[in-house]
C-alpha atoms as a PDB file:
ATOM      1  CA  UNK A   1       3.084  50.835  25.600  1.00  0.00           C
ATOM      2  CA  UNK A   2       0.246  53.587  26.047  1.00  0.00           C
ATOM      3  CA  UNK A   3       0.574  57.048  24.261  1.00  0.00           C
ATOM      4  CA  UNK A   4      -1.584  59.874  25.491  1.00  0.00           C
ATOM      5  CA  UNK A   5      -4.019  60.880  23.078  1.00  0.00           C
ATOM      6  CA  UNK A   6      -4.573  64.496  25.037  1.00  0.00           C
ATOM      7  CA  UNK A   7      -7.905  65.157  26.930  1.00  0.00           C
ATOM      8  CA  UNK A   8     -10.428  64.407  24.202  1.00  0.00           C
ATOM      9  CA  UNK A   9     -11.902  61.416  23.496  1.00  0.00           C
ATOM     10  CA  UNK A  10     -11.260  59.438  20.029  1.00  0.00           C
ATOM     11  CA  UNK A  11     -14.028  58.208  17.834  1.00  0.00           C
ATOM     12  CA  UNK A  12     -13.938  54.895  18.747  1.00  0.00           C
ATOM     13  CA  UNK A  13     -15.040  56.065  22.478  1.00  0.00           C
ATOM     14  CA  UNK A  14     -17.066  59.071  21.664  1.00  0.00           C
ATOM     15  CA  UNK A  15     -19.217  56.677  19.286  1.00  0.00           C
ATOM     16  CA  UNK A  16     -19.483  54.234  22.108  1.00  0.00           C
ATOM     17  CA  UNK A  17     -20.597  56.789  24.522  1.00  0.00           C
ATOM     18  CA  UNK A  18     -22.611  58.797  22.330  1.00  0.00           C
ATOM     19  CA  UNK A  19     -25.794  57.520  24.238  1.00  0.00           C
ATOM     20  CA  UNK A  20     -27.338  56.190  21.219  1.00  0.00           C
ATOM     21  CA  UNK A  21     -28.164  52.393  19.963  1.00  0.00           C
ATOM     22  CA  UNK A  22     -27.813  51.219  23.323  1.00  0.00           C
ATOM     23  CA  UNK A  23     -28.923  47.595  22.354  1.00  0.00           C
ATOM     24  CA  UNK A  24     -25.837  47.134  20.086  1.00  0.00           C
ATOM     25  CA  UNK A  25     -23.229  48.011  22.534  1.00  0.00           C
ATOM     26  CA  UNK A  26     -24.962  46.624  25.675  1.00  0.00           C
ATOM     27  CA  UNK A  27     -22.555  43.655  25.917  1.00  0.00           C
ATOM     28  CA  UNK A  28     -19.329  45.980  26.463  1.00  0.00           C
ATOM     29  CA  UNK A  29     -18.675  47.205  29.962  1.00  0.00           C
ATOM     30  CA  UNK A  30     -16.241  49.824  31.439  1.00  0.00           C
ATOM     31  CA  UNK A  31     -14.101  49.383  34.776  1.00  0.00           C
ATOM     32  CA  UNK A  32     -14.289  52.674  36.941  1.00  0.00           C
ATOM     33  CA  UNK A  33     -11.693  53.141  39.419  1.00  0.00           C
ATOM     34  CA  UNK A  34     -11.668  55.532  42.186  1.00  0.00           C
ATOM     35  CA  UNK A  35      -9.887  55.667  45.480  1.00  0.00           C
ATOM     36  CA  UNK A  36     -11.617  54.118  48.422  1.00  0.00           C
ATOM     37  CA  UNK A  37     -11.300  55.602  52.096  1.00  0.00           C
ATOM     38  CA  UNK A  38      -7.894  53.918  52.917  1.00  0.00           C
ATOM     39  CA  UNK A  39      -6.056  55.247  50.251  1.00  0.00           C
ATOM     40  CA  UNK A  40      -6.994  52.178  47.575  1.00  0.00           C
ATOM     41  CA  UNK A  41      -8.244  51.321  44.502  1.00  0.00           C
ATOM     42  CA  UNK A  42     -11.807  50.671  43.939  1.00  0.00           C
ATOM     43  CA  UNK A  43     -13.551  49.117  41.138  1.00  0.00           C
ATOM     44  CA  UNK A  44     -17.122  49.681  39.660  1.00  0.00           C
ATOM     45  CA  UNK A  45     -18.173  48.126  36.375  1.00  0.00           C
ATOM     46  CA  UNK A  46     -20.851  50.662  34.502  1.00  0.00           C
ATOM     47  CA  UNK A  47     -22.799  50.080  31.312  1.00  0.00           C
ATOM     48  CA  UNK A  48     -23.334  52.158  27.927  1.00  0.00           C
ATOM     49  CA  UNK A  49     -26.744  53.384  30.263  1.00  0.00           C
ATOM     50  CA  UNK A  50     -24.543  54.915  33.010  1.00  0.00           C
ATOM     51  CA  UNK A  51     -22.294  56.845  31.338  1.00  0.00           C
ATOM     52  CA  UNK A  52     -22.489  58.939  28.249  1.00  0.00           C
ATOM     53  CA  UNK A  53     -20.541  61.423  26.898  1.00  0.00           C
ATOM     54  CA  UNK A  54     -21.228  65.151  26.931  1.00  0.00           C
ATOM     55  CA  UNK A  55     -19.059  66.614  24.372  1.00  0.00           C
ATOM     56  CA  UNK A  56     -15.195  65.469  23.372  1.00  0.00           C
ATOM     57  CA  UNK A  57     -13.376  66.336  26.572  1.00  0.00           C
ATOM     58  CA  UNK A  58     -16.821  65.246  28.892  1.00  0.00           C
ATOM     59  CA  UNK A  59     -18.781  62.093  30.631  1.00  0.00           C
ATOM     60  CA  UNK A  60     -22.051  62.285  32.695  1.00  0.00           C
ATOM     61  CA  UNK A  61     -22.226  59.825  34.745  1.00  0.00           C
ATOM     62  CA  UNK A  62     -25.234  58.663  36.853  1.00  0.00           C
ATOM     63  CA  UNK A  63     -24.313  56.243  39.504  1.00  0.00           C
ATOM     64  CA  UNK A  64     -26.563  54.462  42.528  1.00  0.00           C
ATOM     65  CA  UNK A  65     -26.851  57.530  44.950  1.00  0.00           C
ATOM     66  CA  UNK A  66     -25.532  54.773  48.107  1.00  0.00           C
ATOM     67  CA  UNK A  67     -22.565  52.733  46.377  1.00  0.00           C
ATOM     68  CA  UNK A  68     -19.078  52.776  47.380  1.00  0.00           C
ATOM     69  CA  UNK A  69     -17.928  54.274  44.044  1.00  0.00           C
ATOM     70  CA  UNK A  70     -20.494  57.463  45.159  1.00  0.00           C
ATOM     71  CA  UNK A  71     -18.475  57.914  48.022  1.00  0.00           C
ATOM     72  CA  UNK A  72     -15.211  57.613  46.958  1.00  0.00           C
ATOM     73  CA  UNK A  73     -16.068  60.483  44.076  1.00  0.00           C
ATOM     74  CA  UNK A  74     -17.928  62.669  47.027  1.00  0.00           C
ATOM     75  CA  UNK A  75     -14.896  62.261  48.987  1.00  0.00           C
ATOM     76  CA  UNK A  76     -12.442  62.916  46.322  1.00  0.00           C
ATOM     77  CA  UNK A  77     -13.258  63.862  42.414  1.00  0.00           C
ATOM     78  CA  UNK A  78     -10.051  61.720  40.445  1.00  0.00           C
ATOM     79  CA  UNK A  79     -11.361  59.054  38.600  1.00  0.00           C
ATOM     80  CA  UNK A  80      -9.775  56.279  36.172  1.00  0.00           C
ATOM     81  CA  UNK A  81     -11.978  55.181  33.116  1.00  0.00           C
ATOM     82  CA  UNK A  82     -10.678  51.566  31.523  1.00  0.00           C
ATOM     83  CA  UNK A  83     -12.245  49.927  28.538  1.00  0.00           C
ATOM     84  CA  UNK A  84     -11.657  48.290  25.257  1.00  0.00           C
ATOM     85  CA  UNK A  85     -13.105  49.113  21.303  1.00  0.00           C
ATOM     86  CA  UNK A  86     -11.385  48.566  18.156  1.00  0.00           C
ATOM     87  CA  UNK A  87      -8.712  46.246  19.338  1.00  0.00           C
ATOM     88  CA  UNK A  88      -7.170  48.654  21.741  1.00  0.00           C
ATOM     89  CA  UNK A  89      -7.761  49.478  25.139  1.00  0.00           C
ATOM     90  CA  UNK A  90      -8.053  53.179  26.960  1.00  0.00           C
ATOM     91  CA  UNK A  91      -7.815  54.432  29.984  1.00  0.00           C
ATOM     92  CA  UNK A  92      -9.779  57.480  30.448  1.00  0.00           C
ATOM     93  CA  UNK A  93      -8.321  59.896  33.871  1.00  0.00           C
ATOM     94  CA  UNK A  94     -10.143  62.980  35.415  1.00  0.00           C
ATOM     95  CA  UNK A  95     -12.255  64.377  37.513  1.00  0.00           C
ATOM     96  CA  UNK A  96     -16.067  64.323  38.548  1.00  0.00           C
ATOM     97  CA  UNK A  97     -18.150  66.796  40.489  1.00  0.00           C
ATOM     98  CA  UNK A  98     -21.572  65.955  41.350  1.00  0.00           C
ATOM     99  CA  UNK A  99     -24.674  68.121  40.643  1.00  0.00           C
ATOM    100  CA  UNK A 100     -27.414  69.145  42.645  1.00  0.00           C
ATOM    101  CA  UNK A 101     -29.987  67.213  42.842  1.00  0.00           C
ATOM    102  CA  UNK A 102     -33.046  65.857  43.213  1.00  0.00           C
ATOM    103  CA  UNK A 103     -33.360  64.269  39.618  1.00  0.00           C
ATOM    104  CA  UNK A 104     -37.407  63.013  39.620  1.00  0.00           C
ATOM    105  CA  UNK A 105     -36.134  60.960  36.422  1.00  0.00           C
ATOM    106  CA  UNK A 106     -33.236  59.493  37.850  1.00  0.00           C
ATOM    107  CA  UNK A 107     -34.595  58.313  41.252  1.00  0.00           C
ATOM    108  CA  UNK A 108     -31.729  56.359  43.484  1.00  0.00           C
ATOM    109  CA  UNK A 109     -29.166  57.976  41.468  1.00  0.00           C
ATOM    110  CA  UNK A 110     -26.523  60.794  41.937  1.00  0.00           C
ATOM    111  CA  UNK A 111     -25.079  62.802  38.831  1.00  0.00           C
ATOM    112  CA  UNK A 112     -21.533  63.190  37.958  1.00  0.00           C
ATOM    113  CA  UNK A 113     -20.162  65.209  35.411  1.00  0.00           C
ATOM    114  CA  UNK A 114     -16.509  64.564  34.984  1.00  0.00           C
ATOM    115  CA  UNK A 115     -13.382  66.595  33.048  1.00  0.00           C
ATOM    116  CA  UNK A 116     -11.268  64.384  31.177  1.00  0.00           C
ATOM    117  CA  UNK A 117      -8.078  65.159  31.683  1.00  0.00           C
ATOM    118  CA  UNK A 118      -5.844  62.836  29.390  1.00  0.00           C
ATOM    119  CA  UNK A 119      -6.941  59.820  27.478  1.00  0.00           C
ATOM    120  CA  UNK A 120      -4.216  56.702  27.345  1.00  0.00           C
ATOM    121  CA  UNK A 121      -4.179  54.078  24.605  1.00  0.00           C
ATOM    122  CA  UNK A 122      -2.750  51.376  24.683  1.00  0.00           C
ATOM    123  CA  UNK A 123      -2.283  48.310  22.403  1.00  0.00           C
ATOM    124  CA  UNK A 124       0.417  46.674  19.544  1.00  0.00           C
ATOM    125  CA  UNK A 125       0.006  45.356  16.195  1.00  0.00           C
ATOM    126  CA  UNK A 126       1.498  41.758  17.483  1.00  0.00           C
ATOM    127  CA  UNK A 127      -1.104  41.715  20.322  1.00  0.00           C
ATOM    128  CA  UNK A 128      -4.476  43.511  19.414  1.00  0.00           C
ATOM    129  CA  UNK A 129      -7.153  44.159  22.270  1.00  0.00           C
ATOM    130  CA  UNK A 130      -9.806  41.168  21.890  1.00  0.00           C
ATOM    131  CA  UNK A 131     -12.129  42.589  24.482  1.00  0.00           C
ATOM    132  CA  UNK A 132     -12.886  44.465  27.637  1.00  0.00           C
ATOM    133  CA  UNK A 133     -15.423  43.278  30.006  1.00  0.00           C
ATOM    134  CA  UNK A 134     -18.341  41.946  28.810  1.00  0.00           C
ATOM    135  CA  UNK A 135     -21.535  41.524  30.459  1.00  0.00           C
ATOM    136  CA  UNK A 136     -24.628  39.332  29.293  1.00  0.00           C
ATOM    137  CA  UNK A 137     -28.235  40.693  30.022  1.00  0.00           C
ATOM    138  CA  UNK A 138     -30.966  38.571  31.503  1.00  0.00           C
ATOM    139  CA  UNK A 139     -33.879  40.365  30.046  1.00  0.00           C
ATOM    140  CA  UNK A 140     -31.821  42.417  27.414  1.00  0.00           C
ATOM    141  CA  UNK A 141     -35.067  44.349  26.130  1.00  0.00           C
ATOM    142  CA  UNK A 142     -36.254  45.591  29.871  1.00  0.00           C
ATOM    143  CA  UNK A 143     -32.287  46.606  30.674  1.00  0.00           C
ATOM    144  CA  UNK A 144     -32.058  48.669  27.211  1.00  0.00           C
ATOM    145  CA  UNK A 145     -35.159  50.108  27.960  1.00  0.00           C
ATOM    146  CA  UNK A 146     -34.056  51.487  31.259  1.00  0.00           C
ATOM    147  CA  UNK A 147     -30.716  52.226  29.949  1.00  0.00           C
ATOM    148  CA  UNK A 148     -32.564  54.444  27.202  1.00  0.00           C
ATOM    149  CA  UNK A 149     -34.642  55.822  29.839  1.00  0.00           C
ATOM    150  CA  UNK A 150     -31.140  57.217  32.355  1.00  0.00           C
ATOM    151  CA  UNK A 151     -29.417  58.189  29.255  1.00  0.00           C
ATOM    152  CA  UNK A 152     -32.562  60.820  28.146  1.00  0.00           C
ATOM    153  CA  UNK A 153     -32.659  61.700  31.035  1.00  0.00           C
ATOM    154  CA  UNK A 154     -28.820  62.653  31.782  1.00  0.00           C
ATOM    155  CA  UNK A 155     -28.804  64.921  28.414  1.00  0.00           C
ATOM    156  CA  UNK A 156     -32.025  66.478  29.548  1.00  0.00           C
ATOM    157  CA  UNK A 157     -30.059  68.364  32.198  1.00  0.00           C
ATOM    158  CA  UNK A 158     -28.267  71.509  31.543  1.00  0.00           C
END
């Protein structure tokens, strides 16, 4: 059963997000849901280089300018967050507005920054949380370095 832990983010998630040692957490993924134009869900997985938090109760997000998940957030802010660290999982809900553009550092790319509105978590002591999704990098350095790249470049704006 999940217990709301308020609208801030816990350690485990803020150090995850914190935009720093990218290497070491690029295997973890998160699952972004929005709603799609019918009234559905719609899934996105993002990386530690797409989405890093701003503060406590904050995410930026930079996402491909053209995608679905875009869209759905132009169309209609609410957002879900889902994703697993220290044998639990969390579900992160809230809302995104997207900034004004153009971003010369982030071509391809639209901005999000998001309110959290209440973070979930969710796990028991007879069934711990053995992992979210994970992905596996081709060329890990090159991905990293990009990653590093998006990330500077989302905490360079104002």
């Amino acid at each position: 059963m999940s217990r709301s832990l308020g609208s801030t983010l816990p350690p485990p998630l803020l150090w995850l997000l914190d935009g720093r040692d990218l290497g070491a957490k690029a295997d973890g993924a998160l699952l972004l849901a929005t709603v799609d134009a019918r009234g559905g869900p719609h899934f996105a997985l993002l990386s530690v280089g797409e989405v890093v938090a701003r503060g406590p109760s904050a995410l930026r997000l930079a996402l491909y300018a053209e995608s679905s998940t875009t869209a759905n957030l132009r169309r209609g802010e609410r957002f879900g967050l889902a994703l697993a660290a220290d044998a639990l999982a969390y579900y992160v809900k809230g809302s995104a507005v997207e900034r004004t553009g153009p971003f010369p550092r982030l071509p391809g790319q639209a901005v999000f920054d998001t309110t959290i509105d209440e973070v979930l978590e969710d796990g028991e002591p007879i069934a711990r949380v053995a992992s979210g999704f994970a992905i596996t990098l081709a060329e890990p350095a090159q991905v990293v370095a990009y990653w590093e790249r998006t990330i500077a470049a989302l905490l360079a704006l104002p």
